[in-house]
C-alpha atoms as a PDB file:
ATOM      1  CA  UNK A   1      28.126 -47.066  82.306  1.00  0.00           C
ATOM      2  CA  UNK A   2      29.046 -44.158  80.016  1.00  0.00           C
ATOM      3  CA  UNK A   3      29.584 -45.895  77.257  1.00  0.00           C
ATOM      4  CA  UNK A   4      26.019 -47.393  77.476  1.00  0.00           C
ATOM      5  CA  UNK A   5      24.798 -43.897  77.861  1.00  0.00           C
ATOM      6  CA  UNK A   6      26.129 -42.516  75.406  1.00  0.00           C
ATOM      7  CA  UNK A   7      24.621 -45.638  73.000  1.00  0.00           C
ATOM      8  CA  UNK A   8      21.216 -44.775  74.217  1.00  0.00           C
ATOM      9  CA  UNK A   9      21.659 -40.828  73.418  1.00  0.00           C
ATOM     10  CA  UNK A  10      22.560 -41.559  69.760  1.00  0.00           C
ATOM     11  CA  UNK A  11      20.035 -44.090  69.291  1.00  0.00           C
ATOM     12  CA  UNK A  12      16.816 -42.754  70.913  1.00  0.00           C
ATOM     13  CA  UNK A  13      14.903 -39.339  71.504  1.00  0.00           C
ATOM     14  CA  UNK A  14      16.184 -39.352  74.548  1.00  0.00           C
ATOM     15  CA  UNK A  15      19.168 -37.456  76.297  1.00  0.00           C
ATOM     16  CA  UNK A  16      20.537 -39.049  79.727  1.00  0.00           C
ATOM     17  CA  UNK A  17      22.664 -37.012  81.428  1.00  0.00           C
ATOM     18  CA  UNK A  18      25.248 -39.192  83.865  1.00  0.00           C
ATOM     19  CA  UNK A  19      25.654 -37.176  87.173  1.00  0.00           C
ATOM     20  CA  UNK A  20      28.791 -38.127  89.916  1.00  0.00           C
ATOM     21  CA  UNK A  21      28.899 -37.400  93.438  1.00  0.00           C
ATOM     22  CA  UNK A  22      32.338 -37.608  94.293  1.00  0.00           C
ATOM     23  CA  UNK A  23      33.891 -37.361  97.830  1.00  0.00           C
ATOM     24  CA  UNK A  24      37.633 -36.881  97.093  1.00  0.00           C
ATOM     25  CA  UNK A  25      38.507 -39.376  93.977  1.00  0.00           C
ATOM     26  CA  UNK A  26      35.741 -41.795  94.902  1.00  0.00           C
ATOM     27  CA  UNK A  27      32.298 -41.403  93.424  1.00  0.00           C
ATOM     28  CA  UNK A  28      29.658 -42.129  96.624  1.00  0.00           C
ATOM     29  CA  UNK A  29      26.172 -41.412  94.148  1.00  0.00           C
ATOM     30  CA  UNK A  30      25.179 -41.457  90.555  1.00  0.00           C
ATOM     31  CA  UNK A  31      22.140 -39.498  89.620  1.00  0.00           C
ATOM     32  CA  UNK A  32      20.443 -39.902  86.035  1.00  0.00           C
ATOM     33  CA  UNK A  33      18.871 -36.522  84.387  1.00  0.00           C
ATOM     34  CA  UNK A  34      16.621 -38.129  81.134  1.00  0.00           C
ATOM     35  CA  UNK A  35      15.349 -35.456  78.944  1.00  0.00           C
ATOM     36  CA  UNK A  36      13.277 -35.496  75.760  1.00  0.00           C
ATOM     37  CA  UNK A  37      15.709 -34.246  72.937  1.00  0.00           C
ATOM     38  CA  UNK A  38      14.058 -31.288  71.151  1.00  0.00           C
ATOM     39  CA  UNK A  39      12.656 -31.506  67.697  1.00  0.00           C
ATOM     40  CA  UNK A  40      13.138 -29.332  64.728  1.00  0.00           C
ATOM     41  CA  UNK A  41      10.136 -27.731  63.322  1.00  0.00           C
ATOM     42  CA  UNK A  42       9.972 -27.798  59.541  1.00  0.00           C
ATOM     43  CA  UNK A  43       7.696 -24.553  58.345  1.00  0.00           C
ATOM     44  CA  UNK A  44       4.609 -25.872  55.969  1.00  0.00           C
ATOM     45  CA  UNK A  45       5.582 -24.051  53.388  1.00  0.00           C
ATOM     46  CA  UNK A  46       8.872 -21.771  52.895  1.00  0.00           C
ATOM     47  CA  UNK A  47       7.910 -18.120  52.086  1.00  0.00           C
ATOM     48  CA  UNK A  48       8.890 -16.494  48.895  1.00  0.00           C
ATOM     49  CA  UNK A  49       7.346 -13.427  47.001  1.00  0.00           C
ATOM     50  CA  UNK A  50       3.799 -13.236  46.577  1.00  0.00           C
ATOM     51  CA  UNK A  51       1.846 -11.970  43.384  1.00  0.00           C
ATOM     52  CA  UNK A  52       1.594  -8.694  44.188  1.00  0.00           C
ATOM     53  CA  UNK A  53      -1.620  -9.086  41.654  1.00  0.00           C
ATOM     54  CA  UNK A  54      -2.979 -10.797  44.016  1.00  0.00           C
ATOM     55  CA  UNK A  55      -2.192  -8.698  46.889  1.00  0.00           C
ATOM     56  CA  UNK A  56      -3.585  -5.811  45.192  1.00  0.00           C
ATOM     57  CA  UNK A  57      -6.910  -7.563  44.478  1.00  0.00           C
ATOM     58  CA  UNK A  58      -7.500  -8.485  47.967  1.00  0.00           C
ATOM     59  CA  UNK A  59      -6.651  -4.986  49.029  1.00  0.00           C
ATOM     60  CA  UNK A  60      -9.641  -3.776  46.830  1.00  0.00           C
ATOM     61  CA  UNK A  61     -11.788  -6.426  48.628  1.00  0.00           C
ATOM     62  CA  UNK A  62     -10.813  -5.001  51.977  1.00  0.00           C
ATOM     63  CA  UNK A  63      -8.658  -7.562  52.901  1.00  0.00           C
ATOM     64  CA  UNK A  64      -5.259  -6.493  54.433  1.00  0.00           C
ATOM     65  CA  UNK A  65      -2.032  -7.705  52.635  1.00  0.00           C
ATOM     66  CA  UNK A  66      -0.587  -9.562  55.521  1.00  0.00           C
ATOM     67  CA  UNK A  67      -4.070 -11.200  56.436  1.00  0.00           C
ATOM     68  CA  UNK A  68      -3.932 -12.483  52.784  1.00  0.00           C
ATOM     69  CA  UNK A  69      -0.100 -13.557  52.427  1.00  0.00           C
ATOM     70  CA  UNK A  70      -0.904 -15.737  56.219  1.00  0.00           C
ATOM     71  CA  UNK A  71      -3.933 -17.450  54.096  1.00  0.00           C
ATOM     72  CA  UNK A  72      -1.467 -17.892  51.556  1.00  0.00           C
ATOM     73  CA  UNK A  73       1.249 -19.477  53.762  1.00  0.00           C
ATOM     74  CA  UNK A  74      -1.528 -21.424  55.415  1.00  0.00           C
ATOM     75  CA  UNK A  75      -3.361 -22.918  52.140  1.00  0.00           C
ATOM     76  CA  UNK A  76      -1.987 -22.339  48.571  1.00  0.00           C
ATOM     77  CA  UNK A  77      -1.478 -19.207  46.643  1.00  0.00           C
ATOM     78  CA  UNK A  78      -3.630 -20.641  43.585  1.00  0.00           C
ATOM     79  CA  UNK A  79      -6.298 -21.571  45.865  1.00  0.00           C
ATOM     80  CA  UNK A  80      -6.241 -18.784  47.503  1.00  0.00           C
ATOM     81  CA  UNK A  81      -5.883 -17.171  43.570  1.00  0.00           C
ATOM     82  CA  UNK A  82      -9.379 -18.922  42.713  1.00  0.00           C
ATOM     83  CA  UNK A  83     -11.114 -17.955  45.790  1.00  0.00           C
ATOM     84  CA  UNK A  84     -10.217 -14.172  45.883  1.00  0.00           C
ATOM     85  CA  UNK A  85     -12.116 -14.181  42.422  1.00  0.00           C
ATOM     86  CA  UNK A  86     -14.875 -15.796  43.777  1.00  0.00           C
ATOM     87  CA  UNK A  87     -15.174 -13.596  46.326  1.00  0.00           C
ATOM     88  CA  UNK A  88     -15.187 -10.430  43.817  1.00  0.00           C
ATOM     89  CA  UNK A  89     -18.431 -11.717  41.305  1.00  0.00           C
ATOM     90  CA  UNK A  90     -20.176 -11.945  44.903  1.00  0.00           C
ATOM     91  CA  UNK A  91     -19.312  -8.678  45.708  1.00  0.00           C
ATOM     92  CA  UNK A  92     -20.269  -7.471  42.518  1.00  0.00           C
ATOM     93  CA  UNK A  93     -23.399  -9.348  42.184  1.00  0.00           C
ATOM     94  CA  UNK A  94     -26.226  -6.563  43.126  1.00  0.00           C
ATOM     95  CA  UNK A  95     -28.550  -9.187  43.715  1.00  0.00           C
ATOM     96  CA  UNK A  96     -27.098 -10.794  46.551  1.00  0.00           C
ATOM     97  CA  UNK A  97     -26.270  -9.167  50.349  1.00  0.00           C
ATOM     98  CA  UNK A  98     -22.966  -7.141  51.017  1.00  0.00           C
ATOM     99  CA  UNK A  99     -20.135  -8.821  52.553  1.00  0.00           C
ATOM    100  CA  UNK A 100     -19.128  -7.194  55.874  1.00  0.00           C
ATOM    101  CA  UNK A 101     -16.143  -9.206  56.396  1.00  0.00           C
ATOM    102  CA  UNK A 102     -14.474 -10.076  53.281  1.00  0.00           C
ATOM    103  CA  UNK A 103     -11.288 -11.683  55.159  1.00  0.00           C
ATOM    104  CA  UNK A 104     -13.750 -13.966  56.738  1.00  0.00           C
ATOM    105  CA  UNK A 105     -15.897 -14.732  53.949  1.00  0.00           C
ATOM    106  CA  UNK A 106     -12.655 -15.702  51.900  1.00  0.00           C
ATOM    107  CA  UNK A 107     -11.022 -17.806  54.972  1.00  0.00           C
ATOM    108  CA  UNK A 108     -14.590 -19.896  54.710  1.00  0.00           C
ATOM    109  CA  UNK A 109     -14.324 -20.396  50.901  1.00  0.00           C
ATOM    110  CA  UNK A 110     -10.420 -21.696  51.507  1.00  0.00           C
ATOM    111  CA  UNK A 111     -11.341 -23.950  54.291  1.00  0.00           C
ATOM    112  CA  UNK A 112     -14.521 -25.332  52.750  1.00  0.00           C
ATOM    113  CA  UNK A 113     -12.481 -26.137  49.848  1.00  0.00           C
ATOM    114  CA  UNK A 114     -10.147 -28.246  51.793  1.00  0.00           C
ATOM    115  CA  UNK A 115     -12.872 -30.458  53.142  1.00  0.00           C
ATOM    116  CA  UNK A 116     -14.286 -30.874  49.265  1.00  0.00           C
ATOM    117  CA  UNK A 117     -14.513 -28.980  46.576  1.00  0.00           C
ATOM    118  CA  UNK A 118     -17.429 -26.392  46.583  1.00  0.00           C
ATOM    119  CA  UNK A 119     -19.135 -25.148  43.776  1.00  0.00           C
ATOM    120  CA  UNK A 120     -19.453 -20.942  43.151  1.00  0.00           C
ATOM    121  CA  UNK A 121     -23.123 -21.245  43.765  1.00  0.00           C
ATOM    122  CA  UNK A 122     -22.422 -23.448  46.539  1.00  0.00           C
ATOM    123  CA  UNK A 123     -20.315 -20.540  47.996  1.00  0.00           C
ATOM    124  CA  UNK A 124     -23.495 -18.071  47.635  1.00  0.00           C
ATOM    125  CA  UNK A 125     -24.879 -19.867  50.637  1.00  0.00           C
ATOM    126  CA  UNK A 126     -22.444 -18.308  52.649  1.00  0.00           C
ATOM    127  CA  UNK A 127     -24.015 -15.350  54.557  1.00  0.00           C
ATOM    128  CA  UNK A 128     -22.577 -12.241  54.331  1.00  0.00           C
ATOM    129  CA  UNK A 129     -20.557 -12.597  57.733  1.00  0.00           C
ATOM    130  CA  UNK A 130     -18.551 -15.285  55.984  1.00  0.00           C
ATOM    131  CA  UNK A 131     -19.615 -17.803  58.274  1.00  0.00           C
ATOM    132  CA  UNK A 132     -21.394 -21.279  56.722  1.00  0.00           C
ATOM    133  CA  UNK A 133     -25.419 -20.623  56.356  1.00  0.00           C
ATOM    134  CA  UNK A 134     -25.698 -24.654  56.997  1.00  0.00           C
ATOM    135  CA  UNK A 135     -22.810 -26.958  58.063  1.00  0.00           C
ATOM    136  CA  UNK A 136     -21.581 -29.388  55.303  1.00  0.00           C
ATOM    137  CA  UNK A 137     -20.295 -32.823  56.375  1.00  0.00           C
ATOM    138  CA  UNK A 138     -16.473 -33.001  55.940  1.00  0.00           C
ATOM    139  CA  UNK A 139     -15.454 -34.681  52.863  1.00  0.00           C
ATOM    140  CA  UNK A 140     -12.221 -36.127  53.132  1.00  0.00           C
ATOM    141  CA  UNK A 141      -9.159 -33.706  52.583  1.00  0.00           C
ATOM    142  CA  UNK A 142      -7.505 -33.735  48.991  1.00  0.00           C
ATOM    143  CA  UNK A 143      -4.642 -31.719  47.965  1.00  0.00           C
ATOM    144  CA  UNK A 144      -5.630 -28.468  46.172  1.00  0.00           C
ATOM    145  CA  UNK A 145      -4.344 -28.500  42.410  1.00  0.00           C
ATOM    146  CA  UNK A 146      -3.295 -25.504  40.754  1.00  0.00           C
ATOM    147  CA  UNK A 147      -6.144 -23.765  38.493  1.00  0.00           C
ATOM    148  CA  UNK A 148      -6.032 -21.360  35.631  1.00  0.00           C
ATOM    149  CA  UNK A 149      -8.361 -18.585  36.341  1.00  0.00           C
ATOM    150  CA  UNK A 150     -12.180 -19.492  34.241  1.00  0.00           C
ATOM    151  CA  UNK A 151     -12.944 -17.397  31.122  1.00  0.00           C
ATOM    152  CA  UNK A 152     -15.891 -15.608  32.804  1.00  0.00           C
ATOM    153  CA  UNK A 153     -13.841 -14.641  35.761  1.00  0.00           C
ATOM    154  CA  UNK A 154     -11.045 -13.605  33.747  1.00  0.00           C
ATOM    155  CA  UNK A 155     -13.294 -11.427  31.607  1.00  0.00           C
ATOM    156  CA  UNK A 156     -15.205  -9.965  35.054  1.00  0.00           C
ATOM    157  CA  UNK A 157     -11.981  -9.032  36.327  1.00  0.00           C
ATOM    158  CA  UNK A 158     -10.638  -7.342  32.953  1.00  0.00           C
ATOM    159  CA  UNK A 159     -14.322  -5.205  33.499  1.00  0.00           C
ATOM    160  CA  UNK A 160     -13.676  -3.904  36.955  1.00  0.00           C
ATOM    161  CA  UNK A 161     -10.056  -2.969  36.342  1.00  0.00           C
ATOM    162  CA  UNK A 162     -11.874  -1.056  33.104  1.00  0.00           C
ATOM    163  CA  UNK A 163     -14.343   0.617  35.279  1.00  0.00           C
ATOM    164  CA  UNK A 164     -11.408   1.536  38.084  1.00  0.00           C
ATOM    165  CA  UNK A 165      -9.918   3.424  35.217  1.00  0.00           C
ATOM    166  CA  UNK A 166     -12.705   5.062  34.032  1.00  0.00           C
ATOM    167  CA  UNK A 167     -13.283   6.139  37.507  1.00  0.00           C
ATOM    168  CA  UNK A 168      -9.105   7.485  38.381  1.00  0.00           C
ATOM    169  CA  UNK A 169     -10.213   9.667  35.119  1.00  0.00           C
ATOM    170  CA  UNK A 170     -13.287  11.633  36.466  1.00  0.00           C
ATOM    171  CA  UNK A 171     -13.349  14.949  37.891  1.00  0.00           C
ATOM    172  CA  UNK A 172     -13.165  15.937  41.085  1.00  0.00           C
ATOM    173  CA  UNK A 173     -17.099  17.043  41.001  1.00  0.00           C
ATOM    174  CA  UNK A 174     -18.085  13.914  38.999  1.00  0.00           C
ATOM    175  CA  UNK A 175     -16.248  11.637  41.637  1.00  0.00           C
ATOM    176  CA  UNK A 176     -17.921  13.344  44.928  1.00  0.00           C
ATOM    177  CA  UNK A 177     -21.186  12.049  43.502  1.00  0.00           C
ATOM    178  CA  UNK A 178     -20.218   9.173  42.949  1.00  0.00           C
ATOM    179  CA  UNK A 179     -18.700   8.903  46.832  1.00  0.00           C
ATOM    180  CA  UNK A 180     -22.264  10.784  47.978  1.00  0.00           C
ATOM    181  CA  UNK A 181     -24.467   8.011  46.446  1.00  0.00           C
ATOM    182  CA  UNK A 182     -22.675   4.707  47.744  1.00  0.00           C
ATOM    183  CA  UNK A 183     -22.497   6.223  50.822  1.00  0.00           C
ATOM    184  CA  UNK A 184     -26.375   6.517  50.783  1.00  0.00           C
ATOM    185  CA  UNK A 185     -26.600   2.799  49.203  1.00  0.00           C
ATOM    186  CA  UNK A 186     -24.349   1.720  52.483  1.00  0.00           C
ATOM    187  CA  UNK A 187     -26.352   3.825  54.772  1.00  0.00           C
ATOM    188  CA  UNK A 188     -29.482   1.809  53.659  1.00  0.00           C
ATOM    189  CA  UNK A 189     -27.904  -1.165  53.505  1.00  0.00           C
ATOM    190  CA  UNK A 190     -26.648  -0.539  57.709  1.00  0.00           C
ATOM    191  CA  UNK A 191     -23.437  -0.974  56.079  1.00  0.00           C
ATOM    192  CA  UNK A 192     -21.689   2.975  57.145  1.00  0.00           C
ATOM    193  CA  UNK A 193     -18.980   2.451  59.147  1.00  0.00           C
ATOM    194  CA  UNK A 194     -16.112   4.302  60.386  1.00  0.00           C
ATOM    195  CA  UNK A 195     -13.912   3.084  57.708  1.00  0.00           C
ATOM    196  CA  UNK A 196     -16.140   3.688  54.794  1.00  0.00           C
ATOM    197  CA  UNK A 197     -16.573   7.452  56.363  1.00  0.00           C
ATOM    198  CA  UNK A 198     -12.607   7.928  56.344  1.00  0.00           C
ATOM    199  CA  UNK A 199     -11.816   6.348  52.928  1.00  0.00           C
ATOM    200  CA  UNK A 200     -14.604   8.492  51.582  1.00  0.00           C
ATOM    201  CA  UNK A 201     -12.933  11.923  53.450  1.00  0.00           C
ATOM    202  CA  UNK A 202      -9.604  10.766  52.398  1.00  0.00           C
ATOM    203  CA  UNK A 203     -11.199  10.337  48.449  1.00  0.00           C
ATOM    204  CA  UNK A 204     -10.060   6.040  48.519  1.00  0.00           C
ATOM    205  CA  UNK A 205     -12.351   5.370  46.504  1.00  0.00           C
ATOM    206  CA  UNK A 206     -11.259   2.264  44.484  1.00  0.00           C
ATOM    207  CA  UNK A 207     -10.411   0.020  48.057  1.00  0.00           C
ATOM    208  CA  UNK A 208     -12.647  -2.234  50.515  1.00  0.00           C
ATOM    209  CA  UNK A 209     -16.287  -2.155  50.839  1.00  0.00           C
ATOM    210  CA  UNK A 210     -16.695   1.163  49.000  1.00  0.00           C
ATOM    211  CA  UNK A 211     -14.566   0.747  46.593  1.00  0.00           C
ATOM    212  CA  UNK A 212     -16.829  -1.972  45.339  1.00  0.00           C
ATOM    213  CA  UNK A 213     -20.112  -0.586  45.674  1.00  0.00           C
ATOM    214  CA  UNK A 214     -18.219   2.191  43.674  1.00  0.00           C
ATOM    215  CA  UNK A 215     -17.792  -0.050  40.836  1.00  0.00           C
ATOM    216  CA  UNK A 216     -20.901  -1.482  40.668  1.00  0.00           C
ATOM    217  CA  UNK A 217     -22.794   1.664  40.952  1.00  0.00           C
ATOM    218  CA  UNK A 218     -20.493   3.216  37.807  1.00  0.00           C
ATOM    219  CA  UNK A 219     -20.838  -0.477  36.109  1.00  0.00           C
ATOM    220  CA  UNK A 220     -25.018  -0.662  36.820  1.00  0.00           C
ATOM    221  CA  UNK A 221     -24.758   2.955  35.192  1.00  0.00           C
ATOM    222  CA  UNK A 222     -22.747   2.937  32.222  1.00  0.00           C
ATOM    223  CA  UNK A 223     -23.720  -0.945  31.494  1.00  0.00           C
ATOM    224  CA  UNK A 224     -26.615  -1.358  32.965  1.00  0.00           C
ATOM    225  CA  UNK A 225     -27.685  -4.353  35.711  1.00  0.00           C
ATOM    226  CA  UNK A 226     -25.590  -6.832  33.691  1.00  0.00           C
ATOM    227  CA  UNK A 227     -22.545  -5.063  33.604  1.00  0.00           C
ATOM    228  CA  UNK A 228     -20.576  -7.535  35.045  1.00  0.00           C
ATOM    229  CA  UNK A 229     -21.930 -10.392  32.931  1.00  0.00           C
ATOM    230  CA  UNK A 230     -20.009 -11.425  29.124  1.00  0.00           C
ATOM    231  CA  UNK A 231     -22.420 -10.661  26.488  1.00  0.00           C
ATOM    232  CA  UNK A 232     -23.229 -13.846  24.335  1.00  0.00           C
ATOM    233  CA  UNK A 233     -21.406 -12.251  21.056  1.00  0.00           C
ATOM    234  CA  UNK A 234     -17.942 -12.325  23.348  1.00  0.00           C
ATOM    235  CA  UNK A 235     -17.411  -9.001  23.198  1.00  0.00           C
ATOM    236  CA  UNK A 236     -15.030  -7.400  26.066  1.00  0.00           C
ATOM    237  CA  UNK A 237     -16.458  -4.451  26.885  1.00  0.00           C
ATOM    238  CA  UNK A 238     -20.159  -4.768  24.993  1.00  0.00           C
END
């Protein structure tokens, strides 16, 4: 009896347990306890440093650093990489609506992409919630490949960390105004929050939702409305 116990426990996903009632040497009862043996959990992906690039960019967006590393974890930090930029020429598009949840608008580009690949203009459609504006049938589910950041994007981001710069170096005066008129731009836009209001006391005014209309206000000023568009000669900064 043991021995064909212990046959089945190495064999199967089970675990029987062989239980004796005994009344002095003689056993009277057996009893059987059958258990499910547990299962290891293997992690989808094992964590290691993230690009604190990339941390810092989402921060900018508005999006926390731990919210972004668990998209990371979930997805893939290059897809993740490519949709954080996609994210930023919508937020500094002036044509288009605000985004009021960044973190939400991002987690819809990264899911979307795992159900097909989405074009940038495709992501427009996306209202400024960050939920779908119409529901795509799924496509099936590919593994996302590792892509090098496009030349446009590249040069976009290069142009915003320019502007940020240009901005740290302002006076105190010169920076006030700029804090006083995207506040008003929120305000119109319904957009004046209690975050905005602290970041703007506390003078953060390079981080979430007005830290990019900051940008784009400086950009629209000292570039005019195309500011964050590469001029046909391929100059940087022209």
């Amino acid at each position: 009896m043991k021995k064909a116990v212990a046959e089945i426990n190495a064999a199967t996903d089970l675990e029987i347990e062989l239980i004796e009632h005994k009344q002095g040497r003689a056993v009277v009862e057996v009893q059987f306890a059958i258990r499910k043996k547990k299962q290891v959990v293997v992690g989808r992906r094992a964590k290691g440093p993230v690009d604190a690039h990339l941390i810092r960019r989402g921060e900018l967006l508005g999006i926390r650093a731990a919210k972004l590393e668990g998209l990371i974890e979930e997805f893939d930090e290059d897809l993740v990489r490519e949709k954080v930029a996609v994210l930023e020429s919508r937020v500094g598009n002036s044509k288009l609506s605000n985004v009021d949840n960044p973190y939400s608008y991002l987690r819809s580009l990264v899911r979307n992409h795992q159900q097909g690949d989405i074009a940038a203009s495709d992501a427009q459609e996306l209202d400024a919630t960050g939920k779908d504006a119409q529901t795509a049938p799924p496509k099936p589910t590919e593994a996302p490949t590792p892509r090098l950041l496009p030349p446009e994007e590249e040069w976009v981001q290069q142009r915003r960390d320019e502007i940020r710069e240009r901005i740290q170096a302002l006076s105190p005066e010169q920076k006030r105004a700029l804090i006083d008129e995207a506040l008003s731009h929120l305000g119109r836009q319904g957009l004046l929050n209690a975050v905005v209001s602290r970041r703007a006391a506390q003078g953060d005014i390079l981080h979430g939702m007005l830290g990019a209309t900051v940008v784009r206000i400086y950009g629209e000023r000292e570039y005019g409305p195309d500011w964050n568009k590469k001029a046909p000669e391929g100059d940087l900064f022209a």
